[in-house]
N, C-alpha and C. Protein backbone atom coordinates (compact mmCIF):
# COMPACT_ATOMS: atom_id res chain seq x y z
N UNK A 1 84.27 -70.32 28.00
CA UNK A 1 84.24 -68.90 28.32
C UNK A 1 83.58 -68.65 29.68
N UNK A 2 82.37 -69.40 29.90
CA UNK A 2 81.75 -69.26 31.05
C UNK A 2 82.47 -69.49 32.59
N UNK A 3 83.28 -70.92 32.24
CA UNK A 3 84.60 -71.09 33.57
C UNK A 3 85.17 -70.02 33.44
N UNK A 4 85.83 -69.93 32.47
CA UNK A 4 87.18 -68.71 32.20
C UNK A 4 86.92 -67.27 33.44
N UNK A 5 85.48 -66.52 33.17
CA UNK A 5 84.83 -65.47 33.74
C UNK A 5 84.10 -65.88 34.79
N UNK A 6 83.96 -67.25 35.36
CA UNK A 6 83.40 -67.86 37.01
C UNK A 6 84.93 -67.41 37.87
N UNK A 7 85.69 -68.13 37.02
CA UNK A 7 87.02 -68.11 37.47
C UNK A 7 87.54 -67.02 37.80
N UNK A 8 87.54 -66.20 37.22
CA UNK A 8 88.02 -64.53 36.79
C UNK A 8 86.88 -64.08 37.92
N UNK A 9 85.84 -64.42 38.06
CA UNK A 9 85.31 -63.50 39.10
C UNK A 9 85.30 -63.60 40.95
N UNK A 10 85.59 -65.28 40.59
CA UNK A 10 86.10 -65.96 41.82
C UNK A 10 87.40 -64.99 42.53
N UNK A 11 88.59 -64.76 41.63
CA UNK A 11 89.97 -64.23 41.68
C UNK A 11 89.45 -62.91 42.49
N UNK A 12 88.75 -62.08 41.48
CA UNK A 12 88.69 -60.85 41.90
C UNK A 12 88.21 -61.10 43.13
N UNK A 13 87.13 -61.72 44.02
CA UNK A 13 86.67 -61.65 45.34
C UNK A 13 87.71 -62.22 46.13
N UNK A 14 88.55 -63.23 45.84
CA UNK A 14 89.49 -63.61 46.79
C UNK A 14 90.47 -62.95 47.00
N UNK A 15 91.00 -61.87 46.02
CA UNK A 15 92.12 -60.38 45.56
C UNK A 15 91.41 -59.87 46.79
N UNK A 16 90.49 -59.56 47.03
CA UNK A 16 89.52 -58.33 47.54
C UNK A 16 89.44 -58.47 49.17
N UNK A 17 89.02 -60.25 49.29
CA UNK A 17 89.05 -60.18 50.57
C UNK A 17 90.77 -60.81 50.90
N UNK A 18 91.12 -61.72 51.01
CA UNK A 18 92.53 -62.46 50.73
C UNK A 18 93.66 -60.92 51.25
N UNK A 19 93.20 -60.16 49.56
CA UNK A 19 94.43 -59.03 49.81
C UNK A 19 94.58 -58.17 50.80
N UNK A 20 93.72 -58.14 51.76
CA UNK A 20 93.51 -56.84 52.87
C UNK A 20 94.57 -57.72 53.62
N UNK A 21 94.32 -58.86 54.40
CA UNK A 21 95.34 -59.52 55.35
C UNK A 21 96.82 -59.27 54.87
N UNK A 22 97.04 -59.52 53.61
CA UNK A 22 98.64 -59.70 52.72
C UNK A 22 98.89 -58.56 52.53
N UNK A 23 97.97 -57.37 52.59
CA UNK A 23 99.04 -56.09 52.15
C UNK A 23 99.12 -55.32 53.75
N UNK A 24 98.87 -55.52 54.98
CA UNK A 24 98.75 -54.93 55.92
C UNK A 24 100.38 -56.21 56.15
N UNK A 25 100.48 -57.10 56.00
CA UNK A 25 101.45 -57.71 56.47
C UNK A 25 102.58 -57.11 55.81
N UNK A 26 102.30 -57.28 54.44
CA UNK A 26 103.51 -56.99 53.35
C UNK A 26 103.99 -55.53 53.73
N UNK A 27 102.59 -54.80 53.75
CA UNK A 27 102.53 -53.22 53.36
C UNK A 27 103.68 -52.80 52.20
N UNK A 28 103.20 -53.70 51.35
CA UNK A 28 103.70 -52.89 49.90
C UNK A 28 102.74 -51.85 49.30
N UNK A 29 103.24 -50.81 49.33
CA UNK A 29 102.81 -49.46 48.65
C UNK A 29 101.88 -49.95 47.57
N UNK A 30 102.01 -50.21 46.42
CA UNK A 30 101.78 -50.33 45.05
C UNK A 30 100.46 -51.55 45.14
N UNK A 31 100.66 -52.31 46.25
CA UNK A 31 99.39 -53.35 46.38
C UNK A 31 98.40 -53.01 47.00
N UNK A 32 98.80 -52.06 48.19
CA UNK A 32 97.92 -51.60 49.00
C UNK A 32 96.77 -50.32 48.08
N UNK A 33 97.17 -50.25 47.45
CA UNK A 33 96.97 -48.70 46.66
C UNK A 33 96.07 -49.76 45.70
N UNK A 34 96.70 -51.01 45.20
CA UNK A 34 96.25 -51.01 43.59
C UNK A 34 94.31 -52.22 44.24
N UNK A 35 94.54 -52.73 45.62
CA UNK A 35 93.96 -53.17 46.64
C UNK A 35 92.55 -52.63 46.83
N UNK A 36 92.68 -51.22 47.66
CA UNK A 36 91.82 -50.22 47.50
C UNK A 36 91.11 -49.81 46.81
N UNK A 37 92.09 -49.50 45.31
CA UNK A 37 91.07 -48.80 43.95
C UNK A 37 90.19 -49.85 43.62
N UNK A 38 90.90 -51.15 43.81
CA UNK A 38 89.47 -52.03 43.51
C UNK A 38 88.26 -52.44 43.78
N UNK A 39 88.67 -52.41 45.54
CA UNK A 39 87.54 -52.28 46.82
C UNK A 39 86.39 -50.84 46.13
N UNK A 40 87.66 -49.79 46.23
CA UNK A 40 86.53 -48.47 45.69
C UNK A 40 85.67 -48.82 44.59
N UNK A 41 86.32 -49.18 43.80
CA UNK A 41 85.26 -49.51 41.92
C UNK A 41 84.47 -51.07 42.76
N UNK A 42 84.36 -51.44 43.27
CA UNK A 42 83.13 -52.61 43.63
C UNK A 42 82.11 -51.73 44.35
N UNK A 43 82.86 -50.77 45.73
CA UNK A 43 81.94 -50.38 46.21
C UNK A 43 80.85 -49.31 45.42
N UNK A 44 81.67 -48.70 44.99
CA UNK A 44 81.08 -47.36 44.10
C UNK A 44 80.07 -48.21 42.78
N UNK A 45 80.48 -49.39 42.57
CA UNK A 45 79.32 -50.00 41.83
C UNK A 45 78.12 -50.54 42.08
N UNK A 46 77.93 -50.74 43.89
CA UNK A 46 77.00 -51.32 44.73
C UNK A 46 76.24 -49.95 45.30
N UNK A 47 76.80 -48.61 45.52
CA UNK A 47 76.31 -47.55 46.00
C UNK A 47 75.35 -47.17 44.76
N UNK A 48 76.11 -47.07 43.64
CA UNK A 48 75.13 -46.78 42.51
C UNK A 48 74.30 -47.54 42.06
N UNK A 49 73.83 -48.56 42.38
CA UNK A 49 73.53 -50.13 42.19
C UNK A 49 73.42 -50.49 40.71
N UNK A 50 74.94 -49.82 40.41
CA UNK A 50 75.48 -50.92 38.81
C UNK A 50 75.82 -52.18 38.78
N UNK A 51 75.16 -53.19 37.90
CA UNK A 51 75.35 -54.18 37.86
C UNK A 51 77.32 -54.24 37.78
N UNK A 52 78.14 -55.88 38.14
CA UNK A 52 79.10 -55.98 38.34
C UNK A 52 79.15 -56.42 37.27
N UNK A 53 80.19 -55.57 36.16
CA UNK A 53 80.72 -56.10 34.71
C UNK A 53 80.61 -57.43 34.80
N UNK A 54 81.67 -57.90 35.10
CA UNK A 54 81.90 -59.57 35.13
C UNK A 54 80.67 -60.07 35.15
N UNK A 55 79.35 -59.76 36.01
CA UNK A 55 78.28 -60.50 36.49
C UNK A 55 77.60 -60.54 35.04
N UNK A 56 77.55 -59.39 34.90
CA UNK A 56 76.84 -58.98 33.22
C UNK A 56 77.07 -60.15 32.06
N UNK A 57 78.31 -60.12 31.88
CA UNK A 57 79.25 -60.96 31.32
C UNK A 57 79.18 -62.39 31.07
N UNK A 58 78.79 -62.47 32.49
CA UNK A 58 78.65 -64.35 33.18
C UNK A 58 77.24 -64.37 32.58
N UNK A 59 76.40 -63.44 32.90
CA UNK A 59 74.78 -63.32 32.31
C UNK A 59 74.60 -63.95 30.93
N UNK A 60 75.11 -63.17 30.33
CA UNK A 60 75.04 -62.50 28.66
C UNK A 60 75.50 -64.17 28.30
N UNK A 61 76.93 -65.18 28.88
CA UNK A 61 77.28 -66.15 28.22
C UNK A 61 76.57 -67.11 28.33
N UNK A 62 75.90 -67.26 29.84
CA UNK A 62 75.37 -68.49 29.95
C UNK A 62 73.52 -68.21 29.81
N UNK A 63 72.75 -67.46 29.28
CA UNK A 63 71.46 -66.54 29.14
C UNK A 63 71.21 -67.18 30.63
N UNK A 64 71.83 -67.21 31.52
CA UNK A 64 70.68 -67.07 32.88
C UNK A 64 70.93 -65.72 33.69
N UNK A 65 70.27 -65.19 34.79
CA UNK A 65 70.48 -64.05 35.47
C UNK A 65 70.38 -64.70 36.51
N UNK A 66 71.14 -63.61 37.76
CA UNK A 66 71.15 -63.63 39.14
C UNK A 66 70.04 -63.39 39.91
N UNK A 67 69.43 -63.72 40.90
CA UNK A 67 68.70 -62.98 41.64
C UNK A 67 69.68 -62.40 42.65
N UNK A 68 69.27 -61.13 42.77
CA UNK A 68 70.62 -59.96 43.50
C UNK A 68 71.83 -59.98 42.83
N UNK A 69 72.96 -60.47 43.31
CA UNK A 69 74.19 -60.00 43.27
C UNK A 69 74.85 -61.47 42.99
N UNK A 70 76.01 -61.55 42.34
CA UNK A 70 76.38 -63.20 42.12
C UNK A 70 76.69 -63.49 42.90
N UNK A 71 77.67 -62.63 44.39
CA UNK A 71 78.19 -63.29 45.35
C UNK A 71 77.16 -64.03 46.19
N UNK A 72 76.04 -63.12 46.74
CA UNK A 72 74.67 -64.14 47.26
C UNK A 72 74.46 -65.10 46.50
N UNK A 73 74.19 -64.75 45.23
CA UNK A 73 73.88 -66.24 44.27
C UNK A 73 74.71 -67.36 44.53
N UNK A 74 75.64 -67.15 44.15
CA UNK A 74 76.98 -68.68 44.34
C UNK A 74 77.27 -68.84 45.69
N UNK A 75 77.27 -67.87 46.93
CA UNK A 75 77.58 -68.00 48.19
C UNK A 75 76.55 -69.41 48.87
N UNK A 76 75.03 -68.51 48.36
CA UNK A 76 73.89 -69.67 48.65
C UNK A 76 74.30 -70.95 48.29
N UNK A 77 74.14 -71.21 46.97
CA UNK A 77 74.40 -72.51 46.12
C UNK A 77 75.58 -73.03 46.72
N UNK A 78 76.90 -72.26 47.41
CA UNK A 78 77.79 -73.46 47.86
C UNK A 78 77.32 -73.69 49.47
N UNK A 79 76.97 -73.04 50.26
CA UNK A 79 77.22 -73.06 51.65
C UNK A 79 75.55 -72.62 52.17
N UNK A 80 74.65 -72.71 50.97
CA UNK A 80 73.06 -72.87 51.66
C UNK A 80 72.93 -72.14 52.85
N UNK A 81 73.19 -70.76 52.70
CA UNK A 81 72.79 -69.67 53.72
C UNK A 81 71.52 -68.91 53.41
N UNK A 82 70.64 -69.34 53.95
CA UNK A 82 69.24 -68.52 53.56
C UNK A 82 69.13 -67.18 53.53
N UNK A 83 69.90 -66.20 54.89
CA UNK A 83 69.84 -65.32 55.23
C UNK A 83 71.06 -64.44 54.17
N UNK A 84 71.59 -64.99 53.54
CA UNK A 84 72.64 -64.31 53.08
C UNK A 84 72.07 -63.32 52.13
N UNK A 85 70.89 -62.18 52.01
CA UNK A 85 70.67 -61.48 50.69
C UNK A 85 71.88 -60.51 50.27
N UNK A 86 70.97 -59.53 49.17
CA UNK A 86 72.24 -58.53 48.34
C UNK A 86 72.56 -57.50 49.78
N UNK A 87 71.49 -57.34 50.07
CA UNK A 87 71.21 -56.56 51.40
C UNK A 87 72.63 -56.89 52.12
N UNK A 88 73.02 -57.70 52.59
CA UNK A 88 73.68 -58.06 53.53
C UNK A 88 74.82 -58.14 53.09
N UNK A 89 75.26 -58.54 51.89
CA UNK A 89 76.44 -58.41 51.12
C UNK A 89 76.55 -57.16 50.65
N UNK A 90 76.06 -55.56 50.44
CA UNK A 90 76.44 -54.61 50.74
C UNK A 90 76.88 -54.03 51.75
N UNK A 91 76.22 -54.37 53.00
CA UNK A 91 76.45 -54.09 54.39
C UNK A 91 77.63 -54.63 54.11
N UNK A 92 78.10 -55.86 54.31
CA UNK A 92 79.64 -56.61 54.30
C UNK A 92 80.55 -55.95 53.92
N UNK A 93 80.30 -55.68 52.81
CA UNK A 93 80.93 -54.69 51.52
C UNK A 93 81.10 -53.28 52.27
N UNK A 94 80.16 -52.71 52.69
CA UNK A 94 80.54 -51.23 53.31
C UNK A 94 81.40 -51.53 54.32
N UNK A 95 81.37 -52.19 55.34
CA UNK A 95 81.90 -52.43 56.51
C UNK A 95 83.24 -52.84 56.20
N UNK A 96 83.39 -53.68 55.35
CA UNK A 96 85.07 -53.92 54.73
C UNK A 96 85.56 -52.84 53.89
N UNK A 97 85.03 -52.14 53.53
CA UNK A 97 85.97 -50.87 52.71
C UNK A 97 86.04 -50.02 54.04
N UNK A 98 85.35 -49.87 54.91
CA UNK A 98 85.92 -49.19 56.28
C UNK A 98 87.04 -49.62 56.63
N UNK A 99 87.08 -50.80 56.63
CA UNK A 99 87.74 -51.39 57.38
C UNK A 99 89.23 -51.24 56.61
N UNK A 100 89.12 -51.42 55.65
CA UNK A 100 90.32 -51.38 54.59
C UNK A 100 91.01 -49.95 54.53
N UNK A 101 90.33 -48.96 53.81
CA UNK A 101 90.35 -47.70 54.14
C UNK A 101 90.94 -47.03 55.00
N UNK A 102 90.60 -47.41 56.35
CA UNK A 102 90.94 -46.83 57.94
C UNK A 102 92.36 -47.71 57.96
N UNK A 103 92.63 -48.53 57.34
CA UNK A 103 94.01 -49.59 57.51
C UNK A 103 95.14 -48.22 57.18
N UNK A 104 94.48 -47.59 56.30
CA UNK A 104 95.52 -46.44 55.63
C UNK A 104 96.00 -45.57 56.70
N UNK A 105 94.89 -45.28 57.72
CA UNK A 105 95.27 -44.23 58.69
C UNK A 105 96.11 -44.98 60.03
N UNK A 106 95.13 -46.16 59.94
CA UNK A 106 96.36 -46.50 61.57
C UNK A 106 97.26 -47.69 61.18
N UNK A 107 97.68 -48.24 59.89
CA UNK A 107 98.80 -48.96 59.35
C UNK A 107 99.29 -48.55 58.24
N UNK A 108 99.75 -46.72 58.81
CA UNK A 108 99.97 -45.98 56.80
C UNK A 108 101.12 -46.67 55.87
N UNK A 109 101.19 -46.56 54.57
CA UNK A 109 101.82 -47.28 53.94
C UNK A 109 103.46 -46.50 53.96
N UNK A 110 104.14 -47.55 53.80
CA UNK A 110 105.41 -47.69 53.69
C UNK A 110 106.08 -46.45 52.94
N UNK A 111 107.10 -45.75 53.32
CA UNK A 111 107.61 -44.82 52.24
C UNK A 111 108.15 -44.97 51.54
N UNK A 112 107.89 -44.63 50.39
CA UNK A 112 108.99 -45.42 49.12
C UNK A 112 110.74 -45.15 49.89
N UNK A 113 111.03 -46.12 48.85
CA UNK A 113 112.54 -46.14 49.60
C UNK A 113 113.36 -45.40 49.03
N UNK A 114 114.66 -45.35 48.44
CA UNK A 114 115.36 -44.48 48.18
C UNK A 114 115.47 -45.38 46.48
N UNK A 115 115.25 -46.99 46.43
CA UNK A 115 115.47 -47.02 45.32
C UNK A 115 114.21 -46.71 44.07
N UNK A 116 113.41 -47.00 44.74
CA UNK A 116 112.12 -46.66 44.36
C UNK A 116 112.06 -45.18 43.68
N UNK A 117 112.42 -44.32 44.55
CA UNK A 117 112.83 -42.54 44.13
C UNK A 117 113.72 -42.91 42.91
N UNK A 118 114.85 -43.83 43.21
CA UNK A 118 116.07 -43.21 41.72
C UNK A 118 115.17 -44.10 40.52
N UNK A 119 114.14 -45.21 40.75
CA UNK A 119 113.91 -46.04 39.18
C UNK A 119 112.61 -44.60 38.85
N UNK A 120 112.00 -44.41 39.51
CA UNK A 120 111.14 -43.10 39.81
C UNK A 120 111.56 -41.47 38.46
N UNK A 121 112.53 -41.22 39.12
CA UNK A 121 113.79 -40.46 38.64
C UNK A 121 114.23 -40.91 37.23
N UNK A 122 114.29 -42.32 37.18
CA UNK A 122 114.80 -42.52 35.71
C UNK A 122 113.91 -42.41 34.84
N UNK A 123 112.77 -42.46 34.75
CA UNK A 123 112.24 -42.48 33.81
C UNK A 123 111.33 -41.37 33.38
């Protein structure tokens, strides 16, 4: 269970950062959108400083806790960055939902197409 939700939380950060490059290329509507809401629910969980479900999760299975945030935690442990605190991985975090965000205004998304409208329409 503990891989299963390392794994699962690994995904979500590589979705998060990974997906900004692939949906500005792709600019598929539906990724870019589904992209964002996720960026928003991480950030909006770091502004409020709610713990990250998953992190909770990873907690609760294996009884150890994080100091800060898991991404500092596991970031340290693979790549031994001293300086890396939660501190700094919010900053990161704010600065990439700018960054993501503002993608909307000067790379706006694609207009649905015409088939998109008729499966739209059908249902």
């Amino acid at each position: 269970m503990t891989v299963f939700l390392l794994l699962l939380h690994f995904a979500v950060i590589l979705f998060v950062v990974i997906g900004f490059p692939v949906a500005l290329i792709t600019n598929h509507r539906r990724f870019r959108l589904i992209h964002a809401g996720v960026l928003a629910f991480i950030t909006l969980l770091m502004i409020l400083r709610i713990p990250c479900p998953l992190t909770v999760l990873e907690e609760g299975s294996t009884g150890e806790s994080y100091e800060g945030s898991f991404l500092a935690t596991w970031l340290n442990r693979i790549i031994y960055v001293e300086w890396f605190t939660p501190q700094s991985v919010f900053i990161i975090d704010m600065v990439f939902a700018v960054l993501v965000f503002s993608s909307f205004w000067w790379w706006p998304l694609k207009r649905k197409s015409s088939g998109e409208d008729k499966i739209t329409s059908e249902k």
